[in-house]
PDB file of N, CA and C in Angstrom:
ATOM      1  N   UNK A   1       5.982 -13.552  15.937  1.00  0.00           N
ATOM      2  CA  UNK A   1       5.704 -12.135  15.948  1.00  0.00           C
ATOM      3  C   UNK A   1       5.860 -11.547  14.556  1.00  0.00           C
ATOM      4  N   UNK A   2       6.520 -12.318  13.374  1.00  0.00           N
ATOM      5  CA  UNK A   2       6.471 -11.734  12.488  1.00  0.00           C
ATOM      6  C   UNK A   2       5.527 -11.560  11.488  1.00  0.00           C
ATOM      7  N   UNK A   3       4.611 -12.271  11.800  1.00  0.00           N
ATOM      8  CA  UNK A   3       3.610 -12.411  11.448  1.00  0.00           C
ATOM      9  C   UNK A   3       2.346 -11.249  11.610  1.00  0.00           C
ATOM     10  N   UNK A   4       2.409 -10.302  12.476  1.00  0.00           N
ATOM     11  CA  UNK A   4       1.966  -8.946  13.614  1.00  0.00           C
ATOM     12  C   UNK A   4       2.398  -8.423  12.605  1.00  0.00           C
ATOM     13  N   UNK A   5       3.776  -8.115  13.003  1.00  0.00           N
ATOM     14  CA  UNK A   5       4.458  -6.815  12.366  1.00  0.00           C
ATOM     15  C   UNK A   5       4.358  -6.748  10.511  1.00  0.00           C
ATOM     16  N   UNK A   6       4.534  -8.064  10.015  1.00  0.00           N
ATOM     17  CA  UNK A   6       4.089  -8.083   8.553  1.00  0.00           C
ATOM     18  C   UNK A   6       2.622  -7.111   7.914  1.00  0.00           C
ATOM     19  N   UNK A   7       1.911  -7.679   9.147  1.00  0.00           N
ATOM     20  CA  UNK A   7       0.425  -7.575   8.804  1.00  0.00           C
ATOM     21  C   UNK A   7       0.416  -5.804   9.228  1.00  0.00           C
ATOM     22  N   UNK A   8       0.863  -5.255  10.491  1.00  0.00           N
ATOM     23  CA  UNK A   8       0.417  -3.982  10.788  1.00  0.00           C
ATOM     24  C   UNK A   8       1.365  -3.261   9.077  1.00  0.00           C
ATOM     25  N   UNK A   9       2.494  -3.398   8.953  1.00  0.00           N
ATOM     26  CA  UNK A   9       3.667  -2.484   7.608  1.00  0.00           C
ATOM     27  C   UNK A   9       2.735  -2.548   6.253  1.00  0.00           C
ATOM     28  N   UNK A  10       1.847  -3.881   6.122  1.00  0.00           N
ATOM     29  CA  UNK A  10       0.844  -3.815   5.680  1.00  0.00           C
ATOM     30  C   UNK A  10      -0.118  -2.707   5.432  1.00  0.00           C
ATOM     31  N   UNK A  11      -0.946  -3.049   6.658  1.00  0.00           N
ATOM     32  CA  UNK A  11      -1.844  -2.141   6.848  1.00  0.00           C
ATOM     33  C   UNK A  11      -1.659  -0.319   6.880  1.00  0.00           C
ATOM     34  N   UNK A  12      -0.165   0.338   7.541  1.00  0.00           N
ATOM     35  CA  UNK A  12       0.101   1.312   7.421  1.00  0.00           C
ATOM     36  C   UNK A  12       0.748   1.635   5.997  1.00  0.00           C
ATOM     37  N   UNK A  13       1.155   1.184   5.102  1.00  0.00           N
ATOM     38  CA  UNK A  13       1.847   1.345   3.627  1.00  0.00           C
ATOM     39  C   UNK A  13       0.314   1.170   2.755  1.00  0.00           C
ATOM     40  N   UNK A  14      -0.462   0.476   2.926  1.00  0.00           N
ATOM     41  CA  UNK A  14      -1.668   0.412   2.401  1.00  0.00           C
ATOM     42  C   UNK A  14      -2.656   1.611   2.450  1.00  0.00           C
ATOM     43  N   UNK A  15      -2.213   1.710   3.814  1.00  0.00           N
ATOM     44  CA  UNK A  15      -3.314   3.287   4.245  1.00  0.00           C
ATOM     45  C   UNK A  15      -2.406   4.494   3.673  1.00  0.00           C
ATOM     46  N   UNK A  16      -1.014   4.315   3.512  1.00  0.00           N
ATOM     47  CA  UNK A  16      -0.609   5.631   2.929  1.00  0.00           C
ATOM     48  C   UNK A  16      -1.002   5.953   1.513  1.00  0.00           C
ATOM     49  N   UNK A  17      -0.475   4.640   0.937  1.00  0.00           N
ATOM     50  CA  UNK A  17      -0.446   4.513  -0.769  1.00  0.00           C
ATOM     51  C   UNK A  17      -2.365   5.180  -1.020  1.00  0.00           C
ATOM     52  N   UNK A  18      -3.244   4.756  -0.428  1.00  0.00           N
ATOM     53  CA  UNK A  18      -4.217   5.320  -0.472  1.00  0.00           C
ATOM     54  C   UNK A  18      -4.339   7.165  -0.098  1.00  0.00           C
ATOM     55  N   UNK A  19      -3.850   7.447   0.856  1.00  0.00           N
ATOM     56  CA  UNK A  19      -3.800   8.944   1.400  1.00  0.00           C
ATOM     57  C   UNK A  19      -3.383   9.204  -0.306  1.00  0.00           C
ATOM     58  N   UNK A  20      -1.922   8.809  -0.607  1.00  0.00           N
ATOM     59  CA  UNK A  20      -1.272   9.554  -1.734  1.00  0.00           C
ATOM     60  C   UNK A  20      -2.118   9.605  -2.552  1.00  0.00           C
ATOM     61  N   UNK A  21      -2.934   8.394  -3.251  1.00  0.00           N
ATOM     62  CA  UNK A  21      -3.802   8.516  -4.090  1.00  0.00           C
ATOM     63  C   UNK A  21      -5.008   9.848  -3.956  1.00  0.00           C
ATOM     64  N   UNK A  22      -5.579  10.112  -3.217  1.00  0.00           N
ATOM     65  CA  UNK A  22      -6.579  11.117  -2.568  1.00  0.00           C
ATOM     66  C   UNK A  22      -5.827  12.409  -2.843  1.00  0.00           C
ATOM     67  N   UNK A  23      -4.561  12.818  -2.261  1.00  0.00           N
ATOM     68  CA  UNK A  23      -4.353  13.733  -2.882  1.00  0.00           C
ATOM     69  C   UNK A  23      -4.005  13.843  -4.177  1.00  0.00           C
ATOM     70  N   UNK A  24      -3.565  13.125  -4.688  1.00  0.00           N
ATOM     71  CA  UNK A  24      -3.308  13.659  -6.162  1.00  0.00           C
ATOM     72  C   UNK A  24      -4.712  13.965  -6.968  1.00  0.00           C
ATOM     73  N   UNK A  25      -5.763  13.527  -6.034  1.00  0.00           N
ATOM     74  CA  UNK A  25      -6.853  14.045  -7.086  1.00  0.00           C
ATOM     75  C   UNK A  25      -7.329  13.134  -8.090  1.00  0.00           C
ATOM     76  N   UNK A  26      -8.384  13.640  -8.863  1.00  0.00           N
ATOM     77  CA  UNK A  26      -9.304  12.706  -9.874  1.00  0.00           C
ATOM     78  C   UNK A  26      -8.283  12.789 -11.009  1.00  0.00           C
ATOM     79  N   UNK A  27      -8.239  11.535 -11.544  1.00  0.00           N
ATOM     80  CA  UNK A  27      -7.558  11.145 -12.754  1.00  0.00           C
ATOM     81  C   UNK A  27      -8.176  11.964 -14.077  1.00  0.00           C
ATOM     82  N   UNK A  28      -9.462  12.209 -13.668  1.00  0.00           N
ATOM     83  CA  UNK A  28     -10.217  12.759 -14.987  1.00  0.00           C
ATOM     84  C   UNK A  28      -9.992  14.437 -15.072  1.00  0.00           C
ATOM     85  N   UNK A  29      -9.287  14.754 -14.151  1.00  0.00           N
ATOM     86  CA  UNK A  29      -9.415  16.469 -13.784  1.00  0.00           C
ATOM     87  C   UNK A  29      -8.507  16.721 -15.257  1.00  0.00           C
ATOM     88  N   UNK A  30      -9.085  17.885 -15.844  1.00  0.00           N
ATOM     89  CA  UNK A  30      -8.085  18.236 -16.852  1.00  0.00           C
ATOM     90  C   UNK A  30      -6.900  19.349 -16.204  1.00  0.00           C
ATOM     91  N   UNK A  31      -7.324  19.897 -14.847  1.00  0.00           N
ATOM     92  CA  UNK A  31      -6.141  20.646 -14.327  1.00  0.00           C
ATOM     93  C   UNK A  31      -5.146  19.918 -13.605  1.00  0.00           C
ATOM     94  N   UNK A  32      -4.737  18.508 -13.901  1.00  0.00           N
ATOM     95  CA  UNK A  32      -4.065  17.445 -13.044  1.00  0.00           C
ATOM     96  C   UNK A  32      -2.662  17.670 -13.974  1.00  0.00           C
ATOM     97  N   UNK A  33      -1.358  17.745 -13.010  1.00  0.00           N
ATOM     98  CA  UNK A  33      -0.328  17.761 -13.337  1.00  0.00           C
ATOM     99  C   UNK A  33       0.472  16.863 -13.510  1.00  0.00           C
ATOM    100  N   UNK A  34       2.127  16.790 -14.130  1.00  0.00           N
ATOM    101  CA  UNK A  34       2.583  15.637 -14.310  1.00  0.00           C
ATOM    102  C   UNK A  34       2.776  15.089 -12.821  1.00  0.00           C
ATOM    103  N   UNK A  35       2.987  15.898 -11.589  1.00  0.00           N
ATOM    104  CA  UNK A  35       3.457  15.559 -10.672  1.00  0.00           C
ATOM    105  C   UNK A  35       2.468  14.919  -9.942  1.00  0.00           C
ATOM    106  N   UNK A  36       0.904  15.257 -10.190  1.00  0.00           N
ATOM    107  CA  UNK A  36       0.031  14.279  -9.393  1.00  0.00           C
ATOM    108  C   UNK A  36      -0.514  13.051  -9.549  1.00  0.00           C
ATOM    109  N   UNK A  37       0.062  12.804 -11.130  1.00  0.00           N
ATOM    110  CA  UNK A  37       0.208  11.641 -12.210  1.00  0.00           C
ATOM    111  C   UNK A  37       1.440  11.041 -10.985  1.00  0.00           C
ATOM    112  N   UNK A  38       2.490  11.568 -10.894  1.00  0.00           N
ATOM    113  CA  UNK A  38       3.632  10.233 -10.533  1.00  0.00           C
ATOM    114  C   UNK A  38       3.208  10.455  -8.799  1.00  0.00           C
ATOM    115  N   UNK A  39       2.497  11.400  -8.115  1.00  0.00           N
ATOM    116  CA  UNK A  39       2.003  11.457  -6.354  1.00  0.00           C
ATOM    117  C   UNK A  39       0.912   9.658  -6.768  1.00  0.00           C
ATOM    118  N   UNK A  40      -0.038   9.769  -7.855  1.00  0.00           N
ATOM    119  CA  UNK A  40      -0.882   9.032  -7.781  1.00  0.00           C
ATOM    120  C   UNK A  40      -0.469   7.557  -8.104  1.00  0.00           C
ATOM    121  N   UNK A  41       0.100   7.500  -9.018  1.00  0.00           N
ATOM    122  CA  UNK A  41       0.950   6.041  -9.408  1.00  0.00           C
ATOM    123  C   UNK A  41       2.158   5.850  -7.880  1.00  0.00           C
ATOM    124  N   UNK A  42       2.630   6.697  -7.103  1.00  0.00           N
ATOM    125  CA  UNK A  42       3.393   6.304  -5.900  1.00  0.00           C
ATOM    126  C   UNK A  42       2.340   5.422  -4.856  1.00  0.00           C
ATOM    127  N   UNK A  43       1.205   6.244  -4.817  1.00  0.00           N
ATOM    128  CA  UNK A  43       0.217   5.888  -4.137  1.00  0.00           C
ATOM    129  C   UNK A  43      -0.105   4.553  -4.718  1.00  0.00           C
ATOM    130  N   UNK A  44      -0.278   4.280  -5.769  1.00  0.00           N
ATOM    131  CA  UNK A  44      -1.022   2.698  -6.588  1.00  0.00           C
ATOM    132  C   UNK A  44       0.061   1.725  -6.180  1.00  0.00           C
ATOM    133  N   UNK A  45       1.569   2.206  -6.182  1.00  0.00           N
ATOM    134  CA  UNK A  45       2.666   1.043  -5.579  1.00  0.00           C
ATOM    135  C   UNK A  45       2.961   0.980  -4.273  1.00  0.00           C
ATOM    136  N   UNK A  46       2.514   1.969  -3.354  1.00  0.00           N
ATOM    137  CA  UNK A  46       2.475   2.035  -2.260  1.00  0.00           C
ATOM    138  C   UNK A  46       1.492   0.884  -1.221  1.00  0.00           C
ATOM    139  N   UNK A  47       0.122   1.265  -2.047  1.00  0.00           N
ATOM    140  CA  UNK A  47      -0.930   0.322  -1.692  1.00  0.00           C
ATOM    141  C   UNK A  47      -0.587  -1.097  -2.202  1.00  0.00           C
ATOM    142  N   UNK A  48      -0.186  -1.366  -3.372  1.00  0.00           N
ATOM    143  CA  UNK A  48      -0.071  -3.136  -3.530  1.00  0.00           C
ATOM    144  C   UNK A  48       1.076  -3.425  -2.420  1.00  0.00           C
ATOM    145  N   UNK A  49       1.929  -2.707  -1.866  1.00  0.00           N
ATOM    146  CA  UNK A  49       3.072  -3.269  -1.389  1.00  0.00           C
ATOM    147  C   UNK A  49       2.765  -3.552   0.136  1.00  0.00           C
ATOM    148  N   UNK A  50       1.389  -2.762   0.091  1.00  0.00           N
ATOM    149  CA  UNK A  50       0.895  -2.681   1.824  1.00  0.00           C
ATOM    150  C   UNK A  50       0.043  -4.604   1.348  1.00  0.00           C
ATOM    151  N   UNK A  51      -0.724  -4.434   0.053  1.00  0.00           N
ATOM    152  CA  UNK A  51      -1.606  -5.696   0.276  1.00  0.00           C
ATOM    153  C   UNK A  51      -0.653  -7.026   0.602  1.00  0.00           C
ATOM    154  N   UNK A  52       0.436  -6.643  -0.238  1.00  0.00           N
ATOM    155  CA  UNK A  52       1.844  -8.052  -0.685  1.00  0.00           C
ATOM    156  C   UNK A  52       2.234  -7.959   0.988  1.00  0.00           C
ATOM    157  N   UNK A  53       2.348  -7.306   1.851  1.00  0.00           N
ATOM    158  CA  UNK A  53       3.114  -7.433   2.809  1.00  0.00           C
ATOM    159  C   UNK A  53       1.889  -7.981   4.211  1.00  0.00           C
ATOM    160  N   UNK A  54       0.634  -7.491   3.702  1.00  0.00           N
ATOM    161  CA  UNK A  54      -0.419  -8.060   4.488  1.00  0.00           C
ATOM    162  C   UNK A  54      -0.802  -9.835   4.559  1.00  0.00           C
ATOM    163  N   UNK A  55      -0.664 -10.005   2.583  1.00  0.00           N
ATOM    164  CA  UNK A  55      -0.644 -11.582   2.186  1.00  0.00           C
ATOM    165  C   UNK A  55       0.779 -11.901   3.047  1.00  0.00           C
ATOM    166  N   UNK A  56       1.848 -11.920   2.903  1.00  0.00           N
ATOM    167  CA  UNK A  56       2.954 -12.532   3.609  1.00  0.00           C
ATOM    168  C   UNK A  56       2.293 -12.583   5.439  1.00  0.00           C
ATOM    169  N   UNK A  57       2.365 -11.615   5.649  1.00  0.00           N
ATOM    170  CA  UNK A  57       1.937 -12.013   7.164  1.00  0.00           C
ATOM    171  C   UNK A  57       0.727 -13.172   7.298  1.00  0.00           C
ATOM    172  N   UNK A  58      -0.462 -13.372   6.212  1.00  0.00           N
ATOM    173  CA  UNK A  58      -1.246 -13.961   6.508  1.00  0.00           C
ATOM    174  C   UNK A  58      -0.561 -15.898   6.171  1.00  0.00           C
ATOM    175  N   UNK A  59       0.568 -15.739   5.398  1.00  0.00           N
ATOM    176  CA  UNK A  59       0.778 -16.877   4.748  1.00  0.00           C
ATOM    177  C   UNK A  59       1.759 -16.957   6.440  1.00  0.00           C
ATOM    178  N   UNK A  60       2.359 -16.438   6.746  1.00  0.00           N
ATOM    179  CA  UNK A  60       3.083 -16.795   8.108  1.00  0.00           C
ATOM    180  C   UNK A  60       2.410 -16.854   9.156  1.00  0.00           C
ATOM    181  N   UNK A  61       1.328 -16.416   9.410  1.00  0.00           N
ATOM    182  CA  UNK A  61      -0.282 -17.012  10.076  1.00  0.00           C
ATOM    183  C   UNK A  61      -0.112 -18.580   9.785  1.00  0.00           C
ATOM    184  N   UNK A  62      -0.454 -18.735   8.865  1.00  0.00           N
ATOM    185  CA  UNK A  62      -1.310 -20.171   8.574  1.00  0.00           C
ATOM    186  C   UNK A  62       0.288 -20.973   8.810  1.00  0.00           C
ATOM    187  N   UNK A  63       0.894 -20.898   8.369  1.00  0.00           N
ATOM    188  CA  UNK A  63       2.971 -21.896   8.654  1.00  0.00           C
ATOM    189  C   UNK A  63       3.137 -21.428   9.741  1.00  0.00           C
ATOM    190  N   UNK A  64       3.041 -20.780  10.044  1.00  0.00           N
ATOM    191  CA  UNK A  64       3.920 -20.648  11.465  1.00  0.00           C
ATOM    192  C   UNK A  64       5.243 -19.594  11.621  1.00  0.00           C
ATOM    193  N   UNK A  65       5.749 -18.965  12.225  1.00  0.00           N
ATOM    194  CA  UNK A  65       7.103 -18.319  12.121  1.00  0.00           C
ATOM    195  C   UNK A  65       8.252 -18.806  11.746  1.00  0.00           C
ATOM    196  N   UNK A  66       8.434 -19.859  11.285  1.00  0.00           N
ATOM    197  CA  UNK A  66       9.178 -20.695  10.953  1.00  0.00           C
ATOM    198  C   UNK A  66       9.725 -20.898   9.499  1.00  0.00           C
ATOM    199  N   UNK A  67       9.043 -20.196   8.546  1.00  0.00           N
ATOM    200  CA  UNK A  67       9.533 -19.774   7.411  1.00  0.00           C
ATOM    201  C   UNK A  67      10.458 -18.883   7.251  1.00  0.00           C
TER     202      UNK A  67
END
């Protein structure tokens, strides 16, 4: 089962880190603040941590729960 739950913390931390990104807006806006600079970089570590936690579930797919 850990393998499920890896993959969904994944998929929901992935879909946030993206939301965050969206709001903070276009990188190119010259009315962009320091705070939607660090909303948007939360969002960029948010999303790799959803992909890193999606790869782990897929690597416990293929081994087995047993790792």
């Amino acid at each position: 089962m850990g393998e499920l739950t890896d993959k969904i913390k994944g998929n929901v931390n992935e879909m946030v880190g993206k939301a965050k990104q969206a709001m903070a807006g276009d990188p190119a806006d010259p009315q962009r603040t320091h705070a939607d600079d660090k909303l948007d970089a939360e969002g960029k570590a948010q999303e790799m941590k959803g992909k890193g936690e999606q790869f782990i579930g897929k690597v416990k797919g293929a081994l087995g729960d047993d790792i």
